[in-house]
N, C-alpha and C. Protein backbone atom coordinates (compact mmCIF):
# COMPACT_ATOMS: atom_id res chain seq x y z
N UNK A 1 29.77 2.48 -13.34
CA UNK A 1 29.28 3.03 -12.08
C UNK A 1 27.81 3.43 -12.27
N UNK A 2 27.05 3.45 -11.46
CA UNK A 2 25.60 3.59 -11.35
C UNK A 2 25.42 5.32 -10.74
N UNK A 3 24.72 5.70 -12.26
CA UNK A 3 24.58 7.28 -11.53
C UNK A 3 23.11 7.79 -10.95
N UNK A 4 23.79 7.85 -9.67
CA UNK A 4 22.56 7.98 -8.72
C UNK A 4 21.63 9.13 -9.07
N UNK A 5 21.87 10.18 -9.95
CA UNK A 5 21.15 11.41 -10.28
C UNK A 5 20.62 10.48 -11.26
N UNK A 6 20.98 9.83 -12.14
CA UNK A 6 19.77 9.56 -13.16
C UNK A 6 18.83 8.84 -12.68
N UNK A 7 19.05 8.15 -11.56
CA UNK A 7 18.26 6.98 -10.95
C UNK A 7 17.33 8.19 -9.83
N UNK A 8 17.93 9.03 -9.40
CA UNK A 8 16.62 10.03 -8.55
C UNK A 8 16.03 10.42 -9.83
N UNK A 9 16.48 10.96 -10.84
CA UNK A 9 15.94 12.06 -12.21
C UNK A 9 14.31 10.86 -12.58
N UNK A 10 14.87 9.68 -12.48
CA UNK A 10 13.93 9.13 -13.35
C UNK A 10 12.46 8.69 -11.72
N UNK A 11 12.87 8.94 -10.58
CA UNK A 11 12.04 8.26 -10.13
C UNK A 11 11.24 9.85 -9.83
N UNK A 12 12.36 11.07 -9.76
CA UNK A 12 11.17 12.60 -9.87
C UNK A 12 10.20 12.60 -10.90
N UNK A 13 10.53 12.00 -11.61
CA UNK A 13 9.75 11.88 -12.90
C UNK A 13 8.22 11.11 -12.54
N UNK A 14 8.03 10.42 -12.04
CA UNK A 14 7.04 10.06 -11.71
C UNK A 14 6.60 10.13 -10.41
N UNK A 15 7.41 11.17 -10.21
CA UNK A 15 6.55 12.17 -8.72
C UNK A 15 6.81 11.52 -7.42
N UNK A 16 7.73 10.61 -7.44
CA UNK A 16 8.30 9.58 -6.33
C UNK A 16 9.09 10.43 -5.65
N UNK A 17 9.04 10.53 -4.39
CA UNK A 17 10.32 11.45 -3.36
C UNK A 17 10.59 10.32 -2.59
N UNK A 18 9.76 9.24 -2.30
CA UNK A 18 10.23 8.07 -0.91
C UNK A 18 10.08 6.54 -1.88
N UNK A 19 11.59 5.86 -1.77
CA UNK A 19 10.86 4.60 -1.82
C UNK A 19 12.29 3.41 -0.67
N UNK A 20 11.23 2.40 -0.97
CA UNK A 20 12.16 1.41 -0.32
C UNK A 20 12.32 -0.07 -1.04
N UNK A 21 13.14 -0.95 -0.77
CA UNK A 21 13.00 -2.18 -1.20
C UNK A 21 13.95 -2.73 -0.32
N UNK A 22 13.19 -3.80 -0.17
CA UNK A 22 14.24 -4.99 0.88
C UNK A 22 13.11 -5.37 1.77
N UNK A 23 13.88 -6.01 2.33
CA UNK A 23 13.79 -7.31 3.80
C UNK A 23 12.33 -6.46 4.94
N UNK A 24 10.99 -6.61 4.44
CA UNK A 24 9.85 -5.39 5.74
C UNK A 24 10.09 -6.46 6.95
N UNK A 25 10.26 -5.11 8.31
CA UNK A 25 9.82 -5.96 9.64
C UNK A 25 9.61 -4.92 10.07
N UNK A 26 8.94 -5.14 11.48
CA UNK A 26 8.70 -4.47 12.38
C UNK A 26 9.12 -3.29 12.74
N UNK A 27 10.66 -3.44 13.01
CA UNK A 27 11.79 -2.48 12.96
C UNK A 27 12.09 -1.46 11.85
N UNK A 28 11.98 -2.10 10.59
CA UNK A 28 11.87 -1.45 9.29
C UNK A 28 10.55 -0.26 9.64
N UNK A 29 9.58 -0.95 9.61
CA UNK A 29 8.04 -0.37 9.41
C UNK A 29 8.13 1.06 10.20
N UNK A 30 8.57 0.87 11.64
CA UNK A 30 8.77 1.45 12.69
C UNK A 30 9.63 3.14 12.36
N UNK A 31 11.04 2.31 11.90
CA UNK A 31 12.09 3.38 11.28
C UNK A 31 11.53 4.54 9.76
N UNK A 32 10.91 3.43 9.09
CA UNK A 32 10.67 4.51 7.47
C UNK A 32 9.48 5.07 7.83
N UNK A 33 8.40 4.54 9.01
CA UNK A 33 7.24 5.42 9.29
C UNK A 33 7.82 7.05 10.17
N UNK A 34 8.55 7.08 11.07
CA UNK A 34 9.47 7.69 11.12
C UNK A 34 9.68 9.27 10.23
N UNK A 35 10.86 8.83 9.16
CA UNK A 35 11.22 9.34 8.17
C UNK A 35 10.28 10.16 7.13
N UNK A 36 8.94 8.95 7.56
CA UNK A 36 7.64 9.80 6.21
C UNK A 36 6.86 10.83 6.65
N UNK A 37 6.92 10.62 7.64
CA UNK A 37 6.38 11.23 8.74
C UNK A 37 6.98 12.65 8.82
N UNK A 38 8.41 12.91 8.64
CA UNK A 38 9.15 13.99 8.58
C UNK A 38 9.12 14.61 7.39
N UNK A 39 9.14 13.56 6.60
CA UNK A 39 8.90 14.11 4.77
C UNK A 39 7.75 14.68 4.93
N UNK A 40 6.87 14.21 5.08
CA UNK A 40 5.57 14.83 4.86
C UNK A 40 5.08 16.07 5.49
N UNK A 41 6.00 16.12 6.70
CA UNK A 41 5.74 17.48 7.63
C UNK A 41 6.99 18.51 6.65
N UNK A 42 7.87 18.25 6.26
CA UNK A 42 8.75 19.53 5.74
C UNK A 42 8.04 19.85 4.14
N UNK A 43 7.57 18.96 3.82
CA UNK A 43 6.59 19.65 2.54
C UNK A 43 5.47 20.13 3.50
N UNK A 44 4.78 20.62 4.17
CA UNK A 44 4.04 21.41 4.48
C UNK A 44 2.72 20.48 4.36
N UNK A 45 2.43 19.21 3.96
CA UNK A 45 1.32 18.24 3.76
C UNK A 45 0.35 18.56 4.98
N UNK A 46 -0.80 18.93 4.47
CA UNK A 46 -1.84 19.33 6.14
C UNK A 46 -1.88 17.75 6.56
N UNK A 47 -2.30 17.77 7.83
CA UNK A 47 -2.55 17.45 9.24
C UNK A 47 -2.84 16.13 8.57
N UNK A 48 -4.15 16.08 8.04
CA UNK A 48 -5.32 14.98 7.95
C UNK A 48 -4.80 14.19 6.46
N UNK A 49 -4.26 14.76 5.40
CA UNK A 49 -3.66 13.97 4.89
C UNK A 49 -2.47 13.20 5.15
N UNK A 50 -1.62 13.95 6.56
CA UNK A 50 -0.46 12.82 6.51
C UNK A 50 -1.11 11.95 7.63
N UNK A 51 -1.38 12.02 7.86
CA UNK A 51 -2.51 10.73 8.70
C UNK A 51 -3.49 9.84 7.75
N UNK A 52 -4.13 10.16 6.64
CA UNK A 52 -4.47 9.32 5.32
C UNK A 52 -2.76 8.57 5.26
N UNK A 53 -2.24 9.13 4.63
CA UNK A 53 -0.89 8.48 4.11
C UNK A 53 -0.41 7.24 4.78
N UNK A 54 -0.41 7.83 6.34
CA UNK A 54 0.77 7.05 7.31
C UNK A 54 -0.29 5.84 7.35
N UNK A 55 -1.53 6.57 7.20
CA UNK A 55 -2.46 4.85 7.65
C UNK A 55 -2.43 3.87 6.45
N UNK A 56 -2.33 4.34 5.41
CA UNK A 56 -2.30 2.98 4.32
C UNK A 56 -1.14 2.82 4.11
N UNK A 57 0.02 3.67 4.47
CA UNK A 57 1.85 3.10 4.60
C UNK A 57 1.28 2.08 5.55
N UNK A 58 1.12 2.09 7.06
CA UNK A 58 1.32 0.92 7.59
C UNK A 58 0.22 -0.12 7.27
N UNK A 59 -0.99 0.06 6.66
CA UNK A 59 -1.36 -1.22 6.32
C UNK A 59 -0.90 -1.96 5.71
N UNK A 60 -0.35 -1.30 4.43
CA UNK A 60 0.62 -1.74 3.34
C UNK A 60 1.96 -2.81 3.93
N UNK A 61 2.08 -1.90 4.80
CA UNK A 61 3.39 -2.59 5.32
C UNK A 61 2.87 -3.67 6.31
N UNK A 62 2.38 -3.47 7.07
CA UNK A 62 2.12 -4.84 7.94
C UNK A 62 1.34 -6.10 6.98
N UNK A 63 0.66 -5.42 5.52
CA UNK A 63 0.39 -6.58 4.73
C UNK A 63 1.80 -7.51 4.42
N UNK A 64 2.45 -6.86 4.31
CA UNK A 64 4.24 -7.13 3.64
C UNK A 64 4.53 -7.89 4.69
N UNK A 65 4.47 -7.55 5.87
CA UNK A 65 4.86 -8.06 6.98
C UNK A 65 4.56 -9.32 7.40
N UNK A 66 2.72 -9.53 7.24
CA UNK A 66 2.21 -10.77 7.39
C UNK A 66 1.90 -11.61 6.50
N UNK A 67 1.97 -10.96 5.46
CA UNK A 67 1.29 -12.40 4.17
C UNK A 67 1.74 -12.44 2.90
N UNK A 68 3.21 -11.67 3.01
CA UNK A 68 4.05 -12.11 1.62
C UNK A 68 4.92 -13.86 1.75
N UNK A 69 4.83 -13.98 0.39
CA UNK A 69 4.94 -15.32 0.58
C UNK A 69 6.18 -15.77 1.14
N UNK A 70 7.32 -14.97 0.81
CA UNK A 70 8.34 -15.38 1.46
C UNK A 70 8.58 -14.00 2.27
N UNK A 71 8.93 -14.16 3.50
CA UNK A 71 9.37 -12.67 4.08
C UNK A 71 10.93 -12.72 3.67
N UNK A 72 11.55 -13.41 3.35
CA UNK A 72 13.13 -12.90 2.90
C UNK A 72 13.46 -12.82 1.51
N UNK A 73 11.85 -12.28 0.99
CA UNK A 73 11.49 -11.78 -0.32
C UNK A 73 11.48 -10.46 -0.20
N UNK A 74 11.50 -10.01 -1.45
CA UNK A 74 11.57 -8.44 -1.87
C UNK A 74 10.12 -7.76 -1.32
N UNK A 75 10.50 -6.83 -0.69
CA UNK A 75 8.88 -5.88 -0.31
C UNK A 75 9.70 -4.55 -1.24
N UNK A 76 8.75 -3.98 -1.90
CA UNK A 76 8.82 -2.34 -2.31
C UNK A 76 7.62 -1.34 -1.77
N UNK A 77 8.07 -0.31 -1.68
CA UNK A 77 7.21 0.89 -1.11
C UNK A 77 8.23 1.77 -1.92
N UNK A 78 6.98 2.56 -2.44
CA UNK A 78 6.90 4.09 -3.21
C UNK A 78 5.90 4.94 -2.37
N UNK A 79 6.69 6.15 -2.10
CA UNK A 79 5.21 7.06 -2.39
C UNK A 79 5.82 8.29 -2.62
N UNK A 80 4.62 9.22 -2.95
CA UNK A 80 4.97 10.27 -3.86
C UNK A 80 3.86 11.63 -4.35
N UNK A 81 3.85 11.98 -5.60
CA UNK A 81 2.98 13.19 -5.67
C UNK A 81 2.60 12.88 -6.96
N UNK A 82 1.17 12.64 -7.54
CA UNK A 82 0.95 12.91 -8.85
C UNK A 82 0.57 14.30 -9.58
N UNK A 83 1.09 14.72 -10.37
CA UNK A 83 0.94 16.18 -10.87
C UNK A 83 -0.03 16.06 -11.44
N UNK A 84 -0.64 14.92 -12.51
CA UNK A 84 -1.46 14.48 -13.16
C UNK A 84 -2.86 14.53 -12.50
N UNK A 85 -3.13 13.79 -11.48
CA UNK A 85 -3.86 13.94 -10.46
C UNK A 85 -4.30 14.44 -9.53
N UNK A 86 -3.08 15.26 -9.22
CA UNK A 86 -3.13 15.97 -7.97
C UNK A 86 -3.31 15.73 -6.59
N UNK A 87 -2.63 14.63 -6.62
CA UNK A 87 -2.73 13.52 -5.22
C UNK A 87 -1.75 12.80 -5.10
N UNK A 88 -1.28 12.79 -3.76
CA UNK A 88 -0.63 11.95 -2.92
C UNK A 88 -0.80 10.71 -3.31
N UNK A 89 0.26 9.48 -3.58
CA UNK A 89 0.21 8.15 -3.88
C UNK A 89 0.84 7.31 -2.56
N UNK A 90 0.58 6.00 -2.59
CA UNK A 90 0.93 5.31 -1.41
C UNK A 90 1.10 4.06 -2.27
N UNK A 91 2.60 3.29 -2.52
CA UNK A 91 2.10 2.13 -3.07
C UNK A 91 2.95 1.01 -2.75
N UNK A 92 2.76 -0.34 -2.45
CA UNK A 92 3.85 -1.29 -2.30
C UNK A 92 3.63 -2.50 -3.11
N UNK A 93 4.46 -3.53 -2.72
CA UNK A 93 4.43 -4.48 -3.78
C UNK A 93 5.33 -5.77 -3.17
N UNK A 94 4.82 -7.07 -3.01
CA UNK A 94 5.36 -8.39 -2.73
C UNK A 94 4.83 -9.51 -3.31
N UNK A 95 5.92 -10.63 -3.31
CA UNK A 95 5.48 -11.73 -3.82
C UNK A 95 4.64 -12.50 -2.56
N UNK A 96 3.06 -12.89 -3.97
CA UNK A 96 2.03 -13.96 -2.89
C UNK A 96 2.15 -15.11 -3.84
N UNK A 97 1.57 -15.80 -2.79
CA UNK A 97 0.92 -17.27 -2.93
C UNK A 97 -0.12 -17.22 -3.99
N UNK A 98 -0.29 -18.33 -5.05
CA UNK A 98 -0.83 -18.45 -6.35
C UNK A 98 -2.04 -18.67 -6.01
N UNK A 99 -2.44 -19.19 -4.59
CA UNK A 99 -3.63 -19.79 -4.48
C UNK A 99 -4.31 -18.99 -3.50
N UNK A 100 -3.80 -17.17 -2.96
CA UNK A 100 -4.13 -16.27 -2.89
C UNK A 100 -4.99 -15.17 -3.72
N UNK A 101 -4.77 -15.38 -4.88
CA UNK A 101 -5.20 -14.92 -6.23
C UNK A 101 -6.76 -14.84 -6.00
N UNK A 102 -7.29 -15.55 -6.10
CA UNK A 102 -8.90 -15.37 -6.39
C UNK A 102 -9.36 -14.71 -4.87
N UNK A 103 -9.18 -14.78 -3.60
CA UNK A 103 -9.31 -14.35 -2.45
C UNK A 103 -9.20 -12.38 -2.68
N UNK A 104 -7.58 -12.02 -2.80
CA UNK A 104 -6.93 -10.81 -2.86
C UNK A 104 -8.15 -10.57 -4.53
N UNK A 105 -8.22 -10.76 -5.09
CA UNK A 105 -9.11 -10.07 -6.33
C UNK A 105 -10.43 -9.86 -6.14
N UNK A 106 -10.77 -10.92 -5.29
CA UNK A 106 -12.53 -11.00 -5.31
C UNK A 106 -12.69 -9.70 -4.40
N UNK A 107 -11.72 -9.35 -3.42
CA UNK A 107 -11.93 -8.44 -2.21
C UNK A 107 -12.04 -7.25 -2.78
N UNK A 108 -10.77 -7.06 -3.60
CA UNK A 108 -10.15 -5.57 -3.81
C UNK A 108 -11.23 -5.24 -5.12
N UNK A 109 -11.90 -6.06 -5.75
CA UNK A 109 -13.17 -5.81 -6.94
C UNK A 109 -13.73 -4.95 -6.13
N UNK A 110 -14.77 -5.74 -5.28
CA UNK A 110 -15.59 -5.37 -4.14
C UNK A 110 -15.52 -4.05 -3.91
N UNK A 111 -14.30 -3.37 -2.92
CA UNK A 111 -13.87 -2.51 -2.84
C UNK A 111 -13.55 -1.58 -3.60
N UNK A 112 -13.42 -1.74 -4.52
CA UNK A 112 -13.36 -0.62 -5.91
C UNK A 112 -14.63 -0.01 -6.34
N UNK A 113 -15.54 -0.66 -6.30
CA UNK A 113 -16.85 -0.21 -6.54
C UNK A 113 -18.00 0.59 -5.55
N UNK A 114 -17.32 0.21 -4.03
CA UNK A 114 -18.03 1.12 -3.11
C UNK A 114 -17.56 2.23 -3.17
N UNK A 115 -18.73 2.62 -2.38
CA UNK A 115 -18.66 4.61 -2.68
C UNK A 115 -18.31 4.87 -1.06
N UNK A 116 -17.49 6.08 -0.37
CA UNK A 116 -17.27 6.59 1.08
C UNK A 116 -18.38 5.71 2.26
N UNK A 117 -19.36 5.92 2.06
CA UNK A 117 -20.39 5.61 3.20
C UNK A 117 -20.55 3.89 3.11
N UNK A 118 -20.29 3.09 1.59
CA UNK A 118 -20.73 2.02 1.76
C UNK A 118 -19.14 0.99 2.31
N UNK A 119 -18.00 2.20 2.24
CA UNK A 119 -16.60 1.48 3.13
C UNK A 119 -16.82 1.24 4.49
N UNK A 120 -17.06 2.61 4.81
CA UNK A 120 -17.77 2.75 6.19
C UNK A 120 -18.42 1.40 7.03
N UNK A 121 -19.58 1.02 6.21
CA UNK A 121 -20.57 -0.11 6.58
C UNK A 121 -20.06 -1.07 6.76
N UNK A 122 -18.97 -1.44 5.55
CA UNK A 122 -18.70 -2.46 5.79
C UNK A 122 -17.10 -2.88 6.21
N UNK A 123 -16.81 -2.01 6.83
CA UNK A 123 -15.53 -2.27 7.63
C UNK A 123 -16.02 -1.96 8.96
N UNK A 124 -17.43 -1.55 9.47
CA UNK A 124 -17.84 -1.90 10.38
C UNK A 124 -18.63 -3.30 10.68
N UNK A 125 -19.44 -3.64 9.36
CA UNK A 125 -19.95 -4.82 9.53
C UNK A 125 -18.76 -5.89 9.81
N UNK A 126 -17.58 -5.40 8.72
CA UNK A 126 -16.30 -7.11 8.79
C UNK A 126 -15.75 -7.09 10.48
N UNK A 127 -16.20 -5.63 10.97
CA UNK A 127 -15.14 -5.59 12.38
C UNK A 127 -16.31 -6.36 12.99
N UNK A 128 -17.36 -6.56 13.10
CA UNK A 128 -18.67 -6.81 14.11
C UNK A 128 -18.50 -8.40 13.81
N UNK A 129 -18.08 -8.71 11.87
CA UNK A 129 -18.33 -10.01 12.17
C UNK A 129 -17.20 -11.16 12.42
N UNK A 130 -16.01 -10.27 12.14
CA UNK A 130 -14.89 -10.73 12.44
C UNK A 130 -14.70 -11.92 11.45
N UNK A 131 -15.08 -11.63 10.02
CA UNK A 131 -15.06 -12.56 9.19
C UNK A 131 -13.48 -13.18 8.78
N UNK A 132 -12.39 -12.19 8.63
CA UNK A 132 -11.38 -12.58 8.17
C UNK A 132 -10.12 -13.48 8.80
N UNK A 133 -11.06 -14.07 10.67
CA UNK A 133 -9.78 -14.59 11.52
C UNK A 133 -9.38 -15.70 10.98
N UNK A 134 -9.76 -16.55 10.21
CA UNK A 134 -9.77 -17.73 9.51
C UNK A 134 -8.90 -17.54 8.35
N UNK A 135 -8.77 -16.73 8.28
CA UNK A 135 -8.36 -15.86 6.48
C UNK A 135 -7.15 -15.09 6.22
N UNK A 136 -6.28 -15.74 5.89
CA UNK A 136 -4.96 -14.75 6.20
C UNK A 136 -4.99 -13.87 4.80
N UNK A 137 -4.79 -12.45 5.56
CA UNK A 137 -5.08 -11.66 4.56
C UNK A 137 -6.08 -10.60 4.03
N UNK A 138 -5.57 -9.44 3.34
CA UNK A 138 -6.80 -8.81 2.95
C UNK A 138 -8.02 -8.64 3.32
N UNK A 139 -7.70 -8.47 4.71
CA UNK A 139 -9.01 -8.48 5.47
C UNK A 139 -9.80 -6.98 5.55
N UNK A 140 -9.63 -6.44 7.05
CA UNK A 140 -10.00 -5.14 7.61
C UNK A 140 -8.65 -4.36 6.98
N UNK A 141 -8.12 -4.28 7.05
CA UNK A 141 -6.25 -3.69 6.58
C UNK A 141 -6.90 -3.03 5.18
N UNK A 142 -7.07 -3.98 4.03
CA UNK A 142 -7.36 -3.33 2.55
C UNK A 142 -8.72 -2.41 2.59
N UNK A 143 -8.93 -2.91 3.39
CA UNK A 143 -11.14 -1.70 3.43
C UNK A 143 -10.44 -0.64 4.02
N UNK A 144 -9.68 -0.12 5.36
CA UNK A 144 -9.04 0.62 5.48
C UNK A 144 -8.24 1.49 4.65
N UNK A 145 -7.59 1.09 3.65
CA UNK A 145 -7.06 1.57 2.78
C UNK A 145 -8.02 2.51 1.48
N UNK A 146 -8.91 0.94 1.36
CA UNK A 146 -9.82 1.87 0.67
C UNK A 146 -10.59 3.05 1.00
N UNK A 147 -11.17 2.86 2.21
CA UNK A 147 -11.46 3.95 2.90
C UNK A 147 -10.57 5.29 2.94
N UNK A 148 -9.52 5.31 2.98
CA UNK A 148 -8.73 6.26 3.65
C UNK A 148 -8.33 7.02 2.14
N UNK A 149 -8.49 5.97 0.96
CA UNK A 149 -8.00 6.88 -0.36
C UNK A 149 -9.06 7.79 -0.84
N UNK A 150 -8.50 8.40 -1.51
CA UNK A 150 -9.78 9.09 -2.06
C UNK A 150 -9.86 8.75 -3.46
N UNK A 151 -9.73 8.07 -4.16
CA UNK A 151 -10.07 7.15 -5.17
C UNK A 151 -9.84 5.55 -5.13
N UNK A 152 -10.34 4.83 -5.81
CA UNK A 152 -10.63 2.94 -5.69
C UNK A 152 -9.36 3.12 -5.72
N UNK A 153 -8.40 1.86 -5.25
CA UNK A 153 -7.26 1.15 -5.11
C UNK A 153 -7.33 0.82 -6.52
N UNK A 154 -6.31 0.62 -6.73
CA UNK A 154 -5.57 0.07 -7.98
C UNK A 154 -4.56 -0.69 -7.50
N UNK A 155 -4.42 -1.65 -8.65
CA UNK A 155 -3.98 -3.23 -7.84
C UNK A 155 -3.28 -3.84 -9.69
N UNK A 156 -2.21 -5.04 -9.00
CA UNK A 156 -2.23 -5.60 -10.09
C UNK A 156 -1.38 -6.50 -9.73
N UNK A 157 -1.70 -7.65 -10.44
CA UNK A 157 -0.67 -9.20 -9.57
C UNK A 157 -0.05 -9.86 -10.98
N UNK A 158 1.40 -10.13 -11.44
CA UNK A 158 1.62 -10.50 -12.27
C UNK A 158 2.38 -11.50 -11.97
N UNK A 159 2.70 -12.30 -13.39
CA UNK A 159 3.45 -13.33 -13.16
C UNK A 159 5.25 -12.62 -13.10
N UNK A 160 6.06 -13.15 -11.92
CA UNK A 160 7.47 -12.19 -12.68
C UNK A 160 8.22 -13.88 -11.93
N UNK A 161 8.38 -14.70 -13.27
CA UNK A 161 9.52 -15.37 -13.36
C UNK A 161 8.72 -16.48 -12.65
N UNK A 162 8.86 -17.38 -11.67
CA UNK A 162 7.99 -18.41 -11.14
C UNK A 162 7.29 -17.70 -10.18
N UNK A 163 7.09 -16.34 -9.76
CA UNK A 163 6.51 -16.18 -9.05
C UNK A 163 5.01 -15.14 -9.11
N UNK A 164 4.53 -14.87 -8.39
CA UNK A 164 3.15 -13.98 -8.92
C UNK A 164 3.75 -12.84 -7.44
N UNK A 165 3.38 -12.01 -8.31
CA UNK A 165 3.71 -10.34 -7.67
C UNK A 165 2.87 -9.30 -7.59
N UNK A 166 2.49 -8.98 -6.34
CA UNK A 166 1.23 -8.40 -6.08
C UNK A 166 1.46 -7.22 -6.00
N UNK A 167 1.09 -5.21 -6.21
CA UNK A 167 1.16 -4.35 -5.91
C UNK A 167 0.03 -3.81 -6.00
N UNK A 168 -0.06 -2.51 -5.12
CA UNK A 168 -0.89 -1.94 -4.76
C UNK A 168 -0.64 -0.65 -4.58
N UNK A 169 -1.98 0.40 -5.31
CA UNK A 169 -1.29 1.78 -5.35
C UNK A 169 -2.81 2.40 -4.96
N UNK A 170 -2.86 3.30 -3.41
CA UNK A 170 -3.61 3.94 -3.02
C UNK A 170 -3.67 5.41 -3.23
N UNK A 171 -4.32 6.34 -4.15
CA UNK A 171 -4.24 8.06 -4.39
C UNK A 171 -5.09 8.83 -2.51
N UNK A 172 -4.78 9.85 -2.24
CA UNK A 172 -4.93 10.41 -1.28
C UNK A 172 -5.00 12.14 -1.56
């Protein structure tokens, strides 16, 4: 039998109170935004951080939504509290397309290295130039994210089995 206390014990452990895995849609997105939404109000989380949160939950998720490679593939969402840090985490994770790889890396580099004001610029410049309609993916959604964290995204795409597996973990 599978003991569900060791399986919460080990995910308190790394400061996780919410996660999910399975089938993201609309309906999903809709329902666990919901739920976090309530989590985050009975811990007492001020105003403006659960509004950071909820905004890179649903980017996260509508990424899951639109450009995992298979949608009747595994999506995961964590989020949680780092003690270490002292910040709110936001993180999910799906299988992409191999020939996504250099696109999703070249972006999220980019983005790691700007500072508050230069996100700003240029998630106003990408909205003005509307560079990404051509581009499925990692467009305005990840600058958002970056924007909204308060440290660079952290990212990491591995190989798991024939497939390449993308996650993403935003601090707040």
């Amino acid at each position: 039998m599978i003991n569900l206390l060791d399986a919460h014990n080990i995910l308190e452990q790394d400061g996780i109170f919410f996660s999910f895995s399975g089938r993201v849609t609309q309906t999903v997105l809709v329902g666990l935004g919901s739920a976090i939404e309530s989590k985050l109000q009975d811990l007492h989380v001020p105003r403006r951080t659960i509004t950071d949160i909820f905004s890179i939950f649903t980017e996260q998720m509508q990424n899951m939504i639109n450009y995992a490679k298979d949608h009747d593939n595994l999506g995961l969402f964590i989020m949680g509290y780092s003690k270490k840090r002292e910040r709110y985490f936001v993180g999910s994770g799906n299988y992409i397309d191999e020939e996504d790889i250099p696109n999703i890396t070249q972006k999220l580099g980019k983005l790691q290295v700007m500072s508050k004001s230069e996100l700003k610029d240029f998630y106003l410049q990408t909205r003005r130039d509307d560079r990404d309609v051509e581009n499925e993916g990692a467009g305005l959604g990840l600058i958002e994210i970056a924007r909204r964290a308060s440290e660079p995204i952290e990212y990491e795409i591995a190989e798991k089995g024939e497939h390449m597996f993308f996650q993403i973990i935003a601090y707040i």
